[in-house]
Protein backbone atom coordinates (compact mmCIF):
# COMPACT_ATOMS: atom_id res chain seq x y z
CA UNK A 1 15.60 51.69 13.55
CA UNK A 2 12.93 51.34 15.70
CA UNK A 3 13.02 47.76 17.75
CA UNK A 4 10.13 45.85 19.27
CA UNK A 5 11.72 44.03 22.20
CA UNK A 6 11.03 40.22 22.98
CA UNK A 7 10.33 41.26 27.04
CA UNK A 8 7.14 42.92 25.42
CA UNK A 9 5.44 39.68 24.43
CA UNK A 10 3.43 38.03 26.94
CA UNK A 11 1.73 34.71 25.77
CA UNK A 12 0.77 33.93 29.59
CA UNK A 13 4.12 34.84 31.89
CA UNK A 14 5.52 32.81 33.64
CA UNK A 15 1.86 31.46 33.95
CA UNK A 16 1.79 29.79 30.40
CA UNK A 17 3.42 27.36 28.33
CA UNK A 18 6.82 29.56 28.13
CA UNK A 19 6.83 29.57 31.63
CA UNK A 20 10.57 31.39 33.15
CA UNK A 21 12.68 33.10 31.53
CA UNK A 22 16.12 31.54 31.41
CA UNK A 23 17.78 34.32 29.67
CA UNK A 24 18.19 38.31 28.62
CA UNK A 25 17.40 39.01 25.43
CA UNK A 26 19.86 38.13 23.39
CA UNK A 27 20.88 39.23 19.88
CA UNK A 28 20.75 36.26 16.75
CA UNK A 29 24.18 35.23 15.15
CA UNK A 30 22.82 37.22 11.92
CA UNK A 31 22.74 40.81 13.91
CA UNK A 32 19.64 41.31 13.24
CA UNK A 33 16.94 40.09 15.22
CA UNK A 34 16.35 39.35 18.86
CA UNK A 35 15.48 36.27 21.31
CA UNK A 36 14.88 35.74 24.77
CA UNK A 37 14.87 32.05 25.89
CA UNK A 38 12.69 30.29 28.15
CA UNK A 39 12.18 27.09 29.73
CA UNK A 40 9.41 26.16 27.46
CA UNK A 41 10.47 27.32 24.62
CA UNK A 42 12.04 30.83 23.05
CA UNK A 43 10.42 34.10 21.72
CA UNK A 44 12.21 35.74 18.46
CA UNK A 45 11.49 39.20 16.71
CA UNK A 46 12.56 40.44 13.64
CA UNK A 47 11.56 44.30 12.13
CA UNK A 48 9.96 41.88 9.12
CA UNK A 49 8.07 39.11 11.15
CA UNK A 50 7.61 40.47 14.82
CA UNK A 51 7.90 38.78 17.91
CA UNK A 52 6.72 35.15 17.84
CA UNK A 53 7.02 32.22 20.17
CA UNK A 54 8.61 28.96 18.93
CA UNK A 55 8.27 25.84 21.02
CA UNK A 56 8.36 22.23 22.01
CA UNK A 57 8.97 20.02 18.67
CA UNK A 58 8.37 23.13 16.39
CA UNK A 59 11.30 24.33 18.32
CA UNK A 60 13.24 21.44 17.32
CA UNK A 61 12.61 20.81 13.97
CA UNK A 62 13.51 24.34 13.54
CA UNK A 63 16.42 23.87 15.14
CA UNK A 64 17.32 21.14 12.93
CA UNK A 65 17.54 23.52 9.78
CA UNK A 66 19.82 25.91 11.61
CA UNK A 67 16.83 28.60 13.47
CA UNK A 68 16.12 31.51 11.41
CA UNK A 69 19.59 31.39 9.63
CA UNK A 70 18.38 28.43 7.78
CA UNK A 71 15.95 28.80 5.10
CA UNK A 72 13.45 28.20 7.16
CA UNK A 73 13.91 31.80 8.22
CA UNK A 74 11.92 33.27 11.28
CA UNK A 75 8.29 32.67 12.30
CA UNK A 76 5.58 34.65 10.80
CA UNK A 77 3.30 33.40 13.57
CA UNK A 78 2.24 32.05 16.60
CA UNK A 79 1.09 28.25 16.72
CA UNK A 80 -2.22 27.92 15.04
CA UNK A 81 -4.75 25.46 16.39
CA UNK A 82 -5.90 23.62 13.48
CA UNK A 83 -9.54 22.28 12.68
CA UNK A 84 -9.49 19.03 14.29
CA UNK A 85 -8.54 20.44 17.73
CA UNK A 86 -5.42 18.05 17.78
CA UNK A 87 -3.21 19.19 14.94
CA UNK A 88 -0.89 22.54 15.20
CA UNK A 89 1.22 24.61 12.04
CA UNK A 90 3.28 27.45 12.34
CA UNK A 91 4.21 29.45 9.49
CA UNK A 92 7.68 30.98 8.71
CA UNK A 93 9.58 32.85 5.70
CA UNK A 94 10.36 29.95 4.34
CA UNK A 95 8.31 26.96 5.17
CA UNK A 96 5.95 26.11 7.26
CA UNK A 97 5.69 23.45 10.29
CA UNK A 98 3.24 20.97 10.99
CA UNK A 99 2.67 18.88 13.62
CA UNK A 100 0.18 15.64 15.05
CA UNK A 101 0.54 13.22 17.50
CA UNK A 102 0.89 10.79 15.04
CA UNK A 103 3.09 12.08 13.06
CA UNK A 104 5.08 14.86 14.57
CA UNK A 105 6.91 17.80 13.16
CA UNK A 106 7.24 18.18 9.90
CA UNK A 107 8.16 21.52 7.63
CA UNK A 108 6.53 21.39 4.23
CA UNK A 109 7.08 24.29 1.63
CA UNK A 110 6.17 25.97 -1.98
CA UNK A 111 4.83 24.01 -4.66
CA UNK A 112 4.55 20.71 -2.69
CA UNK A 113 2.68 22.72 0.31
CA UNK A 114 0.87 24.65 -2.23
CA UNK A 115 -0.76 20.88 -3.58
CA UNK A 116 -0.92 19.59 -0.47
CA UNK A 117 -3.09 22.36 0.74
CA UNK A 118 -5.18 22.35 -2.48
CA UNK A 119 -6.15 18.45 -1.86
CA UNK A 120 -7.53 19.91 1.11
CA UNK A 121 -4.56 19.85 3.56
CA UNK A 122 -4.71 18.09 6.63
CA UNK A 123 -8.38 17.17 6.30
CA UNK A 124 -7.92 16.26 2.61
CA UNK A 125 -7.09 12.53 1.37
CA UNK A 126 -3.40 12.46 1.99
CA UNK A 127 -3.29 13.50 5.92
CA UNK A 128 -0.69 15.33 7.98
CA UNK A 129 3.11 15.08 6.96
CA UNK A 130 4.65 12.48 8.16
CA UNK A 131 8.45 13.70 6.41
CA UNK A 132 9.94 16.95 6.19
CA UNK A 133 10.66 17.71 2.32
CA UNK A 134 13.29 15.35 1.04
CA UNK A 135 15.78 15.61 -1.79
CA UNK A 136 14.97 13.22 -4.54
CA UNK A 137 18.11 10.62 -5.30
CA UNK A 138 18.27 12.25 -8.65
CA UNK A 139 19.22 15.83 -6.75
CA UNK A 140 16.75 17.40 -8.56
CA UNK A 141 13.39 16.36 -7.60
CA UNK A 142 11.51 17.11 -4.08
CA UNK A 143 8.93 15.16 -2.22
CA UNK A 144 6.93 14.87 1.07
CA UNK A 145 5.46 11.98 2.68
CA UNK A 146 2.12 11.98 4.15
CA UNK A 147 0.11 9.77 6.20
CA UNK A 148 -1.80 8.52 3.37
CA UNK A 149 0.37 9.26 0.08
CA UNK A 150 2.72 11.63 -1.23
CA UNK A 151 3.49 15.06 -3.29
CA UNK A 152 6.31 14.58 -5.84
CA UNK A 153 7.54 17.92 -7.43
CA UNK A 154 10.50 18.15 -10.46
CA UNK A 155 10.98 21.30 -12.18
CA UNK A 156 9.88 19.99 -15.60
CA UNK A 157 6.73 18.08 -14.00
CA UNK A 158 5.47 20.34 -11.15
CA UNK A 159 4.04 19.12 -7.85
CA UNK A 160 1.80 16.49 -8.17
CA UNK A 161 -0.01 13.91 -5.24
CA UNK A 162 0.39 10.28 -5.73
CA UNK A 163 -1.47 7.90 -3.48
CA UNK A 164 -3.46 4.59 -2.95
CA UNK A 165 -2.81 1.63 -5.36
CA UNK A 166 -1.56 3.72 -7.27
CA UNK A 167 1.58 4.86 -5.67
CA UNK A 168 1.99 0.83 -4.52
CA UNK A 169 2.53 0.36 -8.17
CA UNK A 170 4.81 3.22 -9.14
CA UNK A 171 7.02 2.72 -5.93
CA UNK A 172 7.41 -0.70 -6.41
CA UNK A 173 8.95 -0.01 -9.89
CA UNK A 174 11.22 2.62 -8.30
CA UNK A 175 9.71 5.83 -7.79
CA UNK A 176 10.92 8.10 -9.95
CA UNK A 177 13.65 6.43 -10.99
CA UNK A 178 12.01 3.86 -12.48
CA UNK A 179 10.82 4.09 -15.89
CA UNK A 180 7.99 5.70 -15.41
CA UNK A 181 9.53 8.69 -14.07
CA UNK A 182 8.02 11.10 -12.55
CA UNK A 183 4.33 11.97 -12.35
CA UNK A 184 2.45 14.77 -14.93
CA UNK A 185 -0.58 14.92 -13.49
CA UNK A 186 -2.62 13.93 -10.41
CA UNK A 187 -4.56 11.23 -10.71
CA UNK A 188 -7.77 11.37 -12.33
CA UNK A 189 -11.31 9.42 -13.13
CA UNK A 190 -10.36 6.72 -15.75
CA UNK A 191 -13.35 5.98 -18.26
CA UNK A 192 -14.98 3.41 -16.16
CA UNK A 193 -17.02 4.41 -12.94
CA UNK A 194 -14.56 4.14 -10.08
CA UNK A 195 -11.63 3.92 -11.83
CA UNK A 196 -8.27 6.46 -11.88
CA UNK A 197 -5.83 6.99 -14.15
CA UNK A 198 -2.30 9.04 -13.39
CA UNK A 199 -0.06 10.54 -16.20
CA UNK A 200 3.82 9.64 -15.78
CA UNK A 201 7.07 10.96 -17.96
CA UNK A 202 6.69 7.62 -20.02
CA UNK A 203 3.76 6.03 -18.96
CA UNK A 204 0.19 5.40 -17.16
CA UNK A 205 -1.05 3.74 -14.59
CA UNK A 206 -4.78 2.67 -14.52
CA UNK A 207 -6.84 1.41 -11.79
CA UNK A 208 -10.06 -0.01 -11.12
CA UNK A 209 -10.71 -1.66 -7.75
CA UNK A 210 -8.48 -4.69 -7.91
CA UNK A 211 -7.89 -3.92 -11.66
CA UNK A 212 -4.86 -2.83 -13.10
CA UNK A 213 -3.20 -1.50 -16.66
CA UNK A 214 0.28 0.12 -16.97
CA UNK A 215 1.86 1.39 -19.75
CA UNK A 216 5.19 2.13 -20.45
CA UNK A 217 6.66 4.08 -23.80
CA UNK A 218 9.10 3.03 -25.09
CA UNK A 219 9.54 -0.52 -23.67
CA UNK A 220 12.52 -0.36 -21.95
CA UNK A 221 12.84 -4.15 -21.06
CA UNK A 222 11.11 -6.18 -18.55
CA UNK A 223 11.40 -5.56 -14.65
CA UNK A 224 11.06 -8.04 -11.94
CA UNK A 225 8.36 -6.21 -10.45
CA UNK A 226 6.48 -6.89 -13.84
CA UNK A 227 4.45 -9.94 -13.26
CA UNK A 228 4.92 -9.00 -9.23
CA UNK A 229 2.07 -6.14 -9.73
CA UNK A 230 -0.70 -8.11 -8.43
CA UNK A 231 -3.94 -7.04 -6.25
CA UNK A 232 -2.98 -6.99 -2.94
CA UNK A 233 -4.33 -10.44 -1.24
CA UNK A 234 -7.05 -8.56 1.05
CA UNK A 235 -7.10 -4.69 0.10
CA UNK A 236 -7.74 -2.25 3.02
CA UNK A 237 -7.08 1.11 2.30
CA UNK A 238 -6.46 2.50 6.01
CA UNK A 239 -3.68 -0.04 6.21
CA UNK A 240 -0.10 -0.02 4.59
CA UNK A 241 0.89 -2.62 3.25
CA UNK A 242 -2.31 -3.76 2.70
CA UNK A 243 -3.85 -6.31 5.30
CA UNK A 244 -6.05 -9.15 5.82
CA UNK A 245 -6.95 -10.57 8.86
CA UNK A 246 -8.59 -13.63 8.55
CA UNK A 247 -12.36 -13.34 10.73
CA UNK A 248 -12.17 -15.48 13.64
CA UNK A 249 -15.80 -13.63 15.29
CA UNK A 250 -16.56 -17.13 15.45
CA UNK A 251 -13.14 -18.12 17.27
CA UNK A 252 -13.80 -19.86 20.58
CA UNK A 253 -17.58 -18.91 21.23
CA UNK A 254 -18.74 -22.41 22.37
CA UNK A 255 -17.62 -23.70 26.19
CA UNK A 256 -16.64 -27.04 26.95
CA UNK A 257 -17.62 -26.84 30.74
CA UNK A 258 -16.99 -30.82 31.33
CA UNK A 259 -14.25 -31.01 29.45
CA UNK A 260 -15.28 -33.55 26.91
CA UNK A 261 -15.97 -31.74 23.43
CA UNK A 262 -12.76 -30.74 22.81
CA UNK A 263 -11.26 -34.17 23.45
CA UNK A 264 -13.95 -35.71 21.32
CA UNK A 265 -13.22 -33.19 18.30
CA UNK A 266 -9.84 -33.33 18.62
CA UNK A 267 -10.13 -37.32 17.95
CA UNK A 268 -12.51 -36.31 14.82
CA UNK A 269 -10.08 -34.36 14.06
CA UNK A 270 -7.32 -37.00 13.59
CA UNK A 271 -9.82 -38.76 11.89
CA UNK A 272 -9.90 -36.44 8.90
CA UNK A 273 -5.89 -35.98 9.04
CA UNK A 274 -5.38 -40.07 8.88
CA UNK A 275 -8.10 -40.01 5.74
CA UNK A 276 -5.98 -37.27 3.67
CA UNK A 277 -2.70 -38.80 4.62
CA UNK A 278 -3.86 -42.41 3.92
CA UNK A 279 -5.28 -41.52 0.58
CA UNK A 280 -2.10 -39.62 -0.58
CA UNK A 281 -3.16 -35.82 -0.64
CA UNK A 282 -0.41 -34.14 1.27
CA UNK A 283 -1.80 -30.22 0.48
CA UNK A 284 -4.87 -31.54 2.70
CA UNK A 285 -2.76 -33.04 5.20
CA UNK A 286 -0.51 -29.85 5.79
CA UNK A 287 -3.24 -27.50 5.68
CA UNK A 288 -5.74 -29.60 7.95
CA UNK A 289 -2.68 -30.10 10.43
CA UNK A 290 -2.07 -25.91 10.45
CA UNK A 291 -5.51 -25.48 11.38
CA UNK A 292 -5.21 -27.73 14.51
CA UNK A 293 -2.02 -26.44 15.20
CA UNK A 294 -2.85 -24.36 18.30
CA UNK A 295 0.52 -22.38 18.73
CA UNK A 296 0.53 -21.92 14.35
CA UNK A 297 -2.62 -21.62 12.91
CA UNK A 298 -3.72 -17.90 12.55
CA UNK A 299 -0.18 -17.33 10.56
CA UNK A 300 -0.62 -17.00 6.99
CA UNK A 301 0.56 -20.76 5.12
CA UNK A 302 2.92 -20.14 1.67
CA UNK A 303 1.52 -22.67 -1.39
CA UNK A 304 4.32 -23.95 -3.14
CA UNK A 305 5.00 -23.09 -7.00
CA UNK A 306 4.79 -26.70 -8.04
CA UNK A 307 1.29 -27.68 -6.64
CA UNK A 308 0.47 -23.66 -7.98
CA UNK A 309 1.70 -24.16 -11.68
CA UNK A 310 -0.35 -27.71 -11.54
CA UNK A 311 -3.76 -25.93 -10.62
CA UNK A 312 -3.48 -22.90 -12.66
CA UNK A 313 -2.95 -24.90 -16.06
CA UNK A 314 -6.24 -26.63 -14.90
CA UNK A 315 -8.81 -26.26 -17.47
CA UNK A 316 -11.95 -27.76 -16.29
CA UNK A 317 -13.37 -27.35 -12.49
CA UNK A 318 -15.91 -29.77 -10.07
CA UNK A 319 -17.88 -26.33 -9.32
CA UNK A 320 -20.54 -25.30 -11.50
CA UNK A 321 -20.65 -21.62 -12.57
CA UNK A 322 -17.35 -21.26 -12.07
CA UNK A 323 -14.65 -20.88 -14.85
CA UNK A 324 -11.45 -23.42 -14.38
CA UNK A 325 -7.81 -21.61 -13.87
CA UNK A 326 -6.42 -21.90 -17.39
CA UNK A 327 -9.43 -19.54 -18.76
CA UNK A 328 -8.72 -17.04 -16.47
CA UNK A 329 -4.98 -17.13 -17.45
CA UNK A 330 -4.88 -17.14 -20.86
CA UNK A 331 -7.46 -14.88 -21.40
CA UNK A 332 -5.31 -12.41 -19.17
CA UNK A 333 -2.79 -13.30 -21.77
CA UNK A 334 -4.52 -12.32 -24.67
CA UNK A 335 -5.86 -9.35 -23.58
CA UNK A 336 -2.35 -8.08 -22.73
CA UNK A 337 -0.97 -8.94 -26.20
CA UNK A 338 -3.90 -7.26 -27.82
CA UNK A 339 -3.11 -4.18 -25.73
CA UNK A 340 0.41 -3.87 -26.25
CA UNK A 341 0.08 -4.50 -30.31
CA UNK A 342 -2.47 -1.84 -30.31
CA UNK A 343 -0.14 0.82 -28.24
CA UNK A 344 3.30 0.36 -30.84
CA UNK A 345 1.04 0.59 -33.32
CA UNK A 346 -0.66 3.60 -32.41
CA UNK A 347 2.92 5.40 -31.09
CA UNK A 348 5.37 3.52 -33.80
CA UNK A 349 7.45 2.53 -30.44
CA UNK A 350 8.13 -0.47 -28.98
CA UNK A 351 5.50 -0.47 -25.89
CA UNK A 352 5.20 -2.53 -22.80
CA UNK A 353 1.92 -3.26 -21.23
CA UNK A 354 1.57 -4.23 -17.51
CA UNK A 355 -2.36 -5.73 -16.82
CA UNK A 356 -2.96 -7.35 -14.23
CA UNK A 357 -7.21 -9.12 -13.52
CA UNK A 358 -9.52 -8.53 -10.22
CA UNK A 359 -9.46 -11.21 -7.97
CA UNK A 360 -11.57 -14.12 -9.98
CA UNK A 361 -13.26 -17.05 -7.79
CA UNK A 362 -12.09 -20.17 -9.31
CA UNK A 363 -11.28 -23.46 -8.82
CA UNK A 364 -9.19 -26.66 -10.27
CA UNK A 365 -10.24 -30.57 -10.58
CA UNK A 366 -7.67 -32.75 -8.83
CA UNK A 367 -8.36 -34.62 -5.78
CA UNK A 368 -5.90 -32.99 -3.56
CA UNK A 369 -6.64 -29.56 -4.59
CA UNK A 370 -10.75 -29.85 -4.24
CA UNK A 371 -10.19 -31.22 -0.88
CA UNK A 372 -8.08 -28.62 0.49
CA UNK A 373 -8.12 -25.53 -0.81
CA UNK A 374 -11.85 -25.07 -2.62
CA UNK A 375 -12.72 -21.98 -3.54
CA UNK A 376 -9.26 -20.20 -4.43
CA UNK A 377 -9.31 -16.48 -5.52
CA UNK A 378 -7.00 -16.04 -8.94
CA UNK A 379 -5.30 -12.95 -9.93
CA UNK A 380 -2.85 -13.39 -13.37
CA UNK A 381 -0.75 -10.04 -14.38
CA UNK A 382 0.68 -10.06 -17.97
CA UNK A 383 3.43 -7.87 -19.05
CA UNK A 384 3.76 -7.77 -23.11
CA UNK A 385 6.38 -5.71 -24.72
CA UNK A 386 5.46 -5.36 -28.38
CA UNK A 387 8.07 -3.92 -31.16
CA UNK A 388 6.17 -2.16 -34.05
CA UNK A 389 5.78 -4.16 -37.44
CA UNK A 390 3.20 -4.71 -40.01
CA UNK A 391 0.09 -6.13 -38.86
CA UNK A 392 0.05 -9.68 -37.73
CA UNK A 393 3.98 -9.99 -37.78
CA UNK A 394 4.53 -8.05 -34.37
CA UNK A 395 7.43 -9.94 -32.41
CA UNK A 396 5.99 -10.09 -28.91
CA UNK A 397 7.43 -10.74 -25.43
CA UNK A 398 5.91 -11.98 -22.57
CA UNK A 399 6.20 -12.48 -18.58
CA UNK A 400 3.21 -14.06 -16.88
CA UNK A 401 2.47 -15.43 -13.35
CA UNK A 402 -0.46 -16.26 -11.40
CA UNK A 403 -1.11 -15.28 -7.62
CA UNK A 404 -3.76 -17.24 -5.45
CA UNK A 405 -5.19 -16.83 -1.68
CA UNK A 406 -7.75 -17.91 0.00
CA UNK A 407 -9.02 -17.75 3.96
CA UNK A 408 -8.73 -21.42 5.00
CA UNK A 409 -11.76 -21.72 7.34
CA UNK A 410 -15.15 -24.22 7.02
CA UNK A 411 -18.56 -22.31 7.07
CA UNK A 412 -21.47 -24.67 8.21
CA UNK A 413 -23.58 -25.58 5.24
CA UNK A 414 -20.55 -25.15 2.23
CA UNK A 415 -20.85 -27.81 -0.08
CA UNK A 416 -17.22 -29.24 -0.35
CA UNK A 417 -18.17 -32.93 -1.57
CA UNK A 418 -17.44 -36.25 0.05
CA UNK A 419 -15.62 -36.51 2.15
CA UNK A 420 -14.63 -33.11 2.81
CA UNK A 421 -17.69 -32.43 4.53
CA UNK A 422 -16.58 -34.38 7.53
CA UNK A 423 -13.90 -32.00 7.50
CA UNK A 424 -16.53 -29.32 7.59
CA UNK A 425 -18.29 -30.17 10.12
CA UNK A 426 -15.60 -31.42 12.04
CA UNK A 427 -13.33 -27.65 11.40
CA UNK A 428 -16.84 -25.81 12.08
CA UNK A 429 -17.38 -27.39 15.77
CA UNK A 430 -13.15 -26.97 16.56
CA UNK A 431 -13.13 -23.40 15.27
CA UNK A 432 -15.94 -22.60 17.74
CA UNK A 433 -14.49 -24.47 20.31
CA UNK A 434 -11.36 -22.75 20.19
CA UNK A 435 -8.77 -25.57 18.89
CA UNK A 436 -8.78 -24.59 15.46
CA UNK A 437 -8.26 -21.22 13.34
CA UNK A 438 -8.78 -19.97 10.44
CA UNK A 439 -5.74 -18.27 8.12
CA UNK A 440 -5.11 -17.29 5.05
CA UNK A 441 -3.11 -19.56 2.26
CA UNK A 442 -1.24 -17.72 -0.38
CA UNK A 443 0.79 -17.90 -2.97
CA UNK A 444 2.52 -17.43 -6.59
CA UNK A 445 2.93 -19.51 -9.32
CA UNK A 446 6.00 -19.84 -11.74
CA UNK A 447 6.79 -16.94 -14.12
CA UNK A 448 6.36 -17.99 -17.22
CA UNK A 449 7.99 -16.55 -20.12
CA UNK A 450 7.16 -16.26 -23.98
CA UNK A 451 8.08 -15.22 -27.31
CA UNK A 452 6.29 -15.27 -31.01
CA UNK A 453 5.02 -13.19 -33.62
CA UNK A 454 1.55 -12.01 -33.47
């Protein structure tokens, strides 16, 4: 058998990134092939692959699956440069190796690679590996996790990429062991511009900006991450979880060089906190005393579900243009039950139906509530499980809750009523002078539960 030696590879002597040898060449536990080790890294031939260089972390993470007697197997090539001038891969017999900065080394293989690469790979939507291919907990499934989503593969489903909202949804449920299951399909345009729908074993999952609809069939009961399926409070896409920082641009952009405006607001200040105290609305109290709190405010404040189930059964509102709470909710209510009678009826199985509303500007009536927290953002989710019957006698079951945030700042000019707009004026000047900052107030109401015929 004819035998290319190891000594005959010269990726830069003892001059490049190998640098010394530290050993002869040395035969590999299997018999076959050859090594010679140096203190940057190792070269290895085989008659099938040639003579190839493995270093640094590739060197490691192939060391972690046991070299070339793993099923890694023995390098095909040299370490490629990739596009971006940052990234590296090097390909063996059985998987190949990736590595970023970011990320580090990662092998990825077969049909997961094989998607992964067809979304475009590294430059594609779901970014370099950030996971070597893991077992699923069933022991029968495979993924990889990437910087920005991740391939799922079971032999009955194939390899498919799940991402974004989406795959906020379906992991909070469980993955694939959740009853979904795993994904059919990638995910796809839904029939609305900007929206995307992905196939699972038992259900969908639809999107639309802050929108969503799940379905589930057969209903297998309710979950407690049902009514939990909620827009996140501030989306942003690059982060995960989702973020919000609250702007403070404005934060500390006015001086005090004699040392006698922030004294003077500070009394103003107190002024506004004795006048929501005195007149018995404690939300505006807490919330005005957070934003003064130097060492606090910034952190996000937690509504509790009392004051939340109060405002959300509101069904008229001091702003005009502007529908009241209880509108918002029980129309989110109906549309689910609609949904969910139209799904058993169309599959004869009992079907559960997850929707959840964008974000909706709203607002309440009561003193306390108008005063502190204005313009609230609403989100309700609905989930309906419906068992199949003759029209009009379908029993129905129902979960509902209501989540709520806002960024508790004062812009100059907002029209919060009397006497709020002291407040305004009074949280515009500390906010620019440093003493007082915005956050965000969040927060969930009650789930509430019901059952009836429809």
């Amino acid at each position: 058998m004819a035998r290319f030696s190891t000594s005959t590879y010269r990726p830069g002597g003892p001059n490049g990134f190998l640098l010394f040898p530290k050993s002869d060449e040395l035969t590999n536990p299997d018999g076959f092939g050859r090594r010679s080790e140096f203190l940057g890294g190792n070269i290895y031939w085989s008659p099938n692959t040639g003579a190839h260089p493995v270093a640094h972390e590739f060197l490691t993470k192939w060391g972690e699956y046991g070299y070339e007697g793993g099923f890694i197997g023995y390098p095909l090539t040299d370490e490629i440069v990739l596009s971006d001038g940052i990234g590296r891969r090097q390909e063996f017999q059985g998987a190949w190796i990736y590595w970023h900065a970011m990320t580090g080394a990662h092998n990825i293989q077969g049909a997961i690679r094989d998607k992964w690469l067809e979304s475009g790979g590294e430059r594609g939507p779901l970014g370099y590996p950030s996971t070597d291919e893991v077992v699923a907990p069933d022991g029968n499934g495979r993924f990889n996790r990437f910087e920005r989503g991740m391939v799922y593969w079971s032999p009955s489903t194939g390899a498919h990429a799940v991402s974004g909202r989406i795959l906020a949804l379906w992991s909070a449920a469980g993955y694939e062991s959740s009853h979904y299951g795993y994904p059919t399909s990638d995910a796809t345009p839904g029939a609305e511009p900007g929206s995307l729908i992905q196939q699972f074993e038992h259900g969908s999952i639809y999107v639309l900006n802050d929108y969503l609809r799940a379905l589930l069939v057969p209903a297998q009961g309710f979950a407690g991450y049902d009514t939990g399926l909620h827009p996140a409070y501030c989306p942003d896409p690059l982060n995960s979880p989702p973020t919000c920082p609250v702007d403070l641009s404005d934060y500390n952009t006015v001086g005090d060089p004699d040392g006698t405006l922030i004294p003077a607001n500070l009394q103003k200040a107190g002024v506004v906190s004795a006048y929501f105290a005195a007149n018995g609305r404690p939300t505006a109290h807490a919330l005005w005393e957070h934003y003064y709190d130097h060492d606090e405010a910034g952190q996000d404040y937690a509504l509790g579900t009392t004051l939340l189930d109060s405002w959300t059964a509101e069904d008229r509102t001091d702003y005009a243009g502007l529908r009241p709470p209880a509108e918002w909710v029980n129309a989110n209510k109906e549309e689910a039950i609609t949904a969910a009678i139209n799904e058993t009826a169309r599959t004869g199985q009992p079907a559960k139906v997850i929707i959840s509303t964008p974000w909706h500007v709203t607002a309440g009536i009561s003193n306390d509530q108008v005063q502190s927290i204005g313009r609230y953002s609403l989100c309700s989710t609905t989930a309906v499980i419906a068992q199949p019957a003759n029209p009009g006698q379908n029993p129905i079951e129902l979960r509902q809750q209501t989540h709520i945030y806002d960024v508790y700042d004062y812009a100059a000019g907002d029209d919060y009523g009397n006497p709020a707009q002291q407040a305004v004026l009074v949280g515009v000047e500390g906010e620019k002078l440093g003493v007082a900052k915005p956050f965000l107030v969040l927060g969930s109401s009650s789930v509430h539960s019901w059952s009836g015929i429809r």
